[in-house]
Protein backbone atom coordinates (compact mmCIF):
# COMPACT_ATOMS: atom_id res chain seq x y z
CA UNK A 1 36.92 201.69 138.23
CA UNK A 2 37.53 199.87 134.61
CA UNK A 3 36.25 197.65 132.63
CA UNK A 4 39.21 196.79 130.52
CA UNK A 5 39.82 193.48 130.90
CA UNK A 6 43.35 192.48 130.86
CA UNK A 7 44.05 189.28 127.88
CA UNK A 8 45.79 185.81 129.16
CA UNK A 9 48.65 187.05 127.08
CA UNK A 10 49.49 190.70 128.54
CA UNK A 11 49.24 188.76 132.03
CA UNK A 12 51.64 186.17 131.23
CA UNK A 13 53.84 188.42 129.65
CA UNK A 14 54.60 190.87 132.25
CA UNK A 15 54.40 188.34 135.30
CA UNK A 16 57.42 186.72 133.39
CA UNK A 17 59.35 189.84 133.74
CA UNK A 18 59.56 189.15 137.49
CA UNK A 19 61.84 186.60 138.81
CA UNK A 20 62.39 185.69 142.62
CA UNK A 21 60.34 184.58 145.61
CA UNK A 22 56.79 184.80 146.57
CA UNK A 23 58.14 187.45 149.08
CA UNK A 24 58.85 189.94 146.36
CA UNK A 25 56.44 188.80 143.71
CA UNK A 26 53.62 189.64 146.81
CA UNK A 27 55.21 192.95 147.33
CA UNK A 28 55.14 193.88 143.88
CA UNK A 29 51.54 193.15 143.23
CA UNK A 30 50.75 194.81 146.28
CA UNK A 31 52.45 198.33 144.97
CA UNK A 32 50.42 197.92 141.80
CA UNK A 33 46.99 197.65 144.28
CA UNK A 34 46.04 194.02 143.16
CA UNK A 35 43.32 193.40 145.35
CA UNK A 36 42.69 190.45 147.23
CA UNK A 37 45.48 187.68 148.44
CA UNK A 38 47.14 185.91 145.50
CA UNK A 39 45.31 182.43 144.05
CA UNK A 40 47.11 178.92 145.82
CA UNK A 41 48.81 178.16 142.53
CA UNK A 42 52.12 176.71 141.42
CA UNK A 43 54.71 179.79 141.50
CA UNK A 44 54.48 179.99 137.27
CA UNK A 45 50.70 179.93 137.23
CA UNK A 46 49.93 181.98 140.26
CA UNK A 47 50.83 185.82 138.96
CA UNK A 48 49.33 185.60 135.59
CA UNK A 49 45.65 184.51 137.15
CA UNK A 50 46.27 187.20 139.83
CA UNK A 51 46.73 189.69 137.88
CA UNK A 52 44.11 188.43 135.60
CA UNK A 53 41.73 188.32 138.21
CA UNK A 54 42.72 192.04 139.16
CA UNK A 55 41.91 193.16 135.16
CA UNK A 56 38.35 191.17 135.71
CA UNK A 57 37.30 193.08 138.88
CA UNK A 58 35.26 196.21 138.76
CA UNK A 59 36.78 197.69 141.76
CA UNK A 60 40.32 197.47 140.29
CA UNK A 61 41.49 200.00 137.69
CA UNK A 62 43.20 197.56 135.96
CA UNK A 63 45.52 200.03 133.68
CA UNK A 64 46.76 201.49 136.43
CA UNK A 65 47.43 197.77 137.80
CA UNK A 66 49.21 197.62 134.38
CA UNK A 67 51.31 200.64 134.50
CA UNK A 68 52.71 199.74 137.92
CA UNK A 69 53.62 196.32 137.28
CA UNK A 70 55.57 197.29 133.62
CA UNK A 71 56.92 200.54 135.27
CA UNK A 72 60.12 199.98 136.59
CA UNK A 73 60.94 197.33 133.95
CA UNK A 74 59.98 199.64 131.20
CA UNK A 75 61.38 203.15 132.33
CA UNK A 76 64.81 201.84 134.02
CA UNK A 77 67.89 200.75 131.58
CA UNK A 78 69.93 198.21 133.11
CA UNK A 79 73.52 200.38 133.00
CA UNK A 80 76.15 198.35 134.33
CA UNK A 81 76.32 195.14 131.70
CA UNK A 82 76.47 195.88 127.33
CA UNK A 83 75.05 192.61 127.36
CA UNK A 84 72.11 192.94 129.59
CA UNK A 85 71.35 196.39 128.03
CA UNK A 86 70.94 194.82 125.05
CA UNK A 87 68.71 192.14 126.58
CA UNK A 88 66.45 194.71 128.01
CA UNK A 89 66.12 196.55 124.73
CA UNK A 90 64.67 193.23 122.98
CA UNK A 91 62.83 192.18 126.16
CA UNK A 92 61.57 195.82 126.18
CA UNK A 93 60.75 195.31 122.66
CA UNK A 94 58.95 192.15 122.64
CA UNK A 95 56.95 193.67 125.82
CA UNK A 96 55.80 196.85 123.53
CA UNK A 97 54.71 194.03 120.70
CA UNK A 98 52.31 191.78 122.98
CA UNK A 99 50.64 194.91 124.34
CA UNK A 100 49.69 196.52 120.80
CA UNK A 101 48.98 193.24 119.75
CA UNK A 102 46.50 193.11 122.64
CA UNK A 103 45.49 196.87 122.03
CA UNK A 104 47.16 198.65 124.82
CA UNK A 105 50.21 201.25 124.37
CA UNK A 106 52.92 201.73 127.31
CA UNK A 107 53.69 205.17 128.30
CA UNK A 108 56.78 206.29 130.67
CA UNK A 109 56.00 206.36 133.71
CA UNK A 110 53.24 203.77 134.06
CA UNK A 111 51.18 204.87 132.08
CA UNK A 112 49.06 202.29 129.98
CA UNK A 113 46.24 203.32 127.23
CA UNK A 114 43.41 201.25 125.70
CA UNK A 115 44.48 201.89 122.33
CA UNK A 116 40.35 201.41 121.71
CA UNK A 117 39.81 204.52 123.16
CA UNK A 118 42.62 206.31 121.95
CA UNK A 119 40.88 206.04 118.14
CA UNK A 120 38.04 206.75 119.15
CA UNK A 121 38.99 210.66 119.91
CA UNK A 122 39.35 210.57 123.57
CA UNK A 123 42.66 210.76 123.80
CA UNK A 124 45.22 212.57 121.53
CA UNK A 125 49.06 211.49 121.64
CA UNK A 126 51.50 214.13 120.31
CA UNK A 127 55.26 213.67 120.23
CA UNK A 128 57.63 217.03 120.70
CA UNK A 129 61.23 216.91 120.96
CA UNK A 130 61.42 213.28 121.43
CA UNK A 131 58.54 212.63 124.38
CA UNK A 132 55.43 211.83 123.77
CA UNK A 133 52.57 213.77 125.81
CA UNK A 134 48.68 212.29 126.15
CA UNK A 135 45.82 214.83 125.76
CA UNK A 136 42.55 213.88 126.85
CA UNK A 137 40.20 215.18 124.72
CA UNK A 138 36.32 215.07 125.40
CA UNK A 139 33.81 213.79 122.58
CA UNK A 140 32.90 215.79 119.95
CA UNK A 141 29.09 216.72 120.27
């Protein structure tokens, strides 16, 4: 389905926004349609190569894995602490960071571009009133 591969450093980054047991990490990866059971690894090792292995495999669409996993984490303010909103907005922050380093771009609602192929005029991102909409765009011939 892709063949963007997903870098070492995307994985580990959003596997450590999880916290929790194998129970719900399983779950999670499982709503994001990472195929296959998870690798027998130490509970810090074991996401990041799952999910890695999900970005390497044809059969995956592994921006779509990507969306899911960032989703809720991304699109959900924490509103009940100051303090933890303000956590979330550097965490947030940070998260945004590693994936343009890595040449991806977040969108709400799970939504995750190759920033590749949005320069090279498949994809046009506009902003209006605040939101930001994604065009597809076919090649120019």
């Amino acid at each position: 389905m892709s063949d963007i591969r997903i870098p070492m450093a995307v994985c580990a980054e959003v596997t450590n926004l999880y916290s929790g047991s194998h129970a719900k990490h399983e779950a999670i990866f499982e709503y994001a349609s990472v195929l296959g059971p998870p690798p027998i690894l130490a509970h810090d090792s074991k996401w990041k190569y799952w999910l890695r292995a999900a970005g390497d495999n044809p059969a995956v669409d592994s921006l779509a894995v990507l969306g899911r996993l960032l989703e809720e984490f991304m699109d959900v303010e924490p509103f009940d602490d100051p303090r933890a909103y303000d956590g979330w907005i550097t965490r947030r922050e940070h998260v945004i960071r590693v994936l343009e380093e890595n040449g991806f771009r977040y969108f709400h609602g799970g939504r995750v571009l190759c920033m590749q192929l949005m320069n090279d005029g498949f994809t046009t991102v506009i902003e209006l009133e605040g939101k930001e909409y994604v065009m597809n765009n076919p090649p120019i011939t």
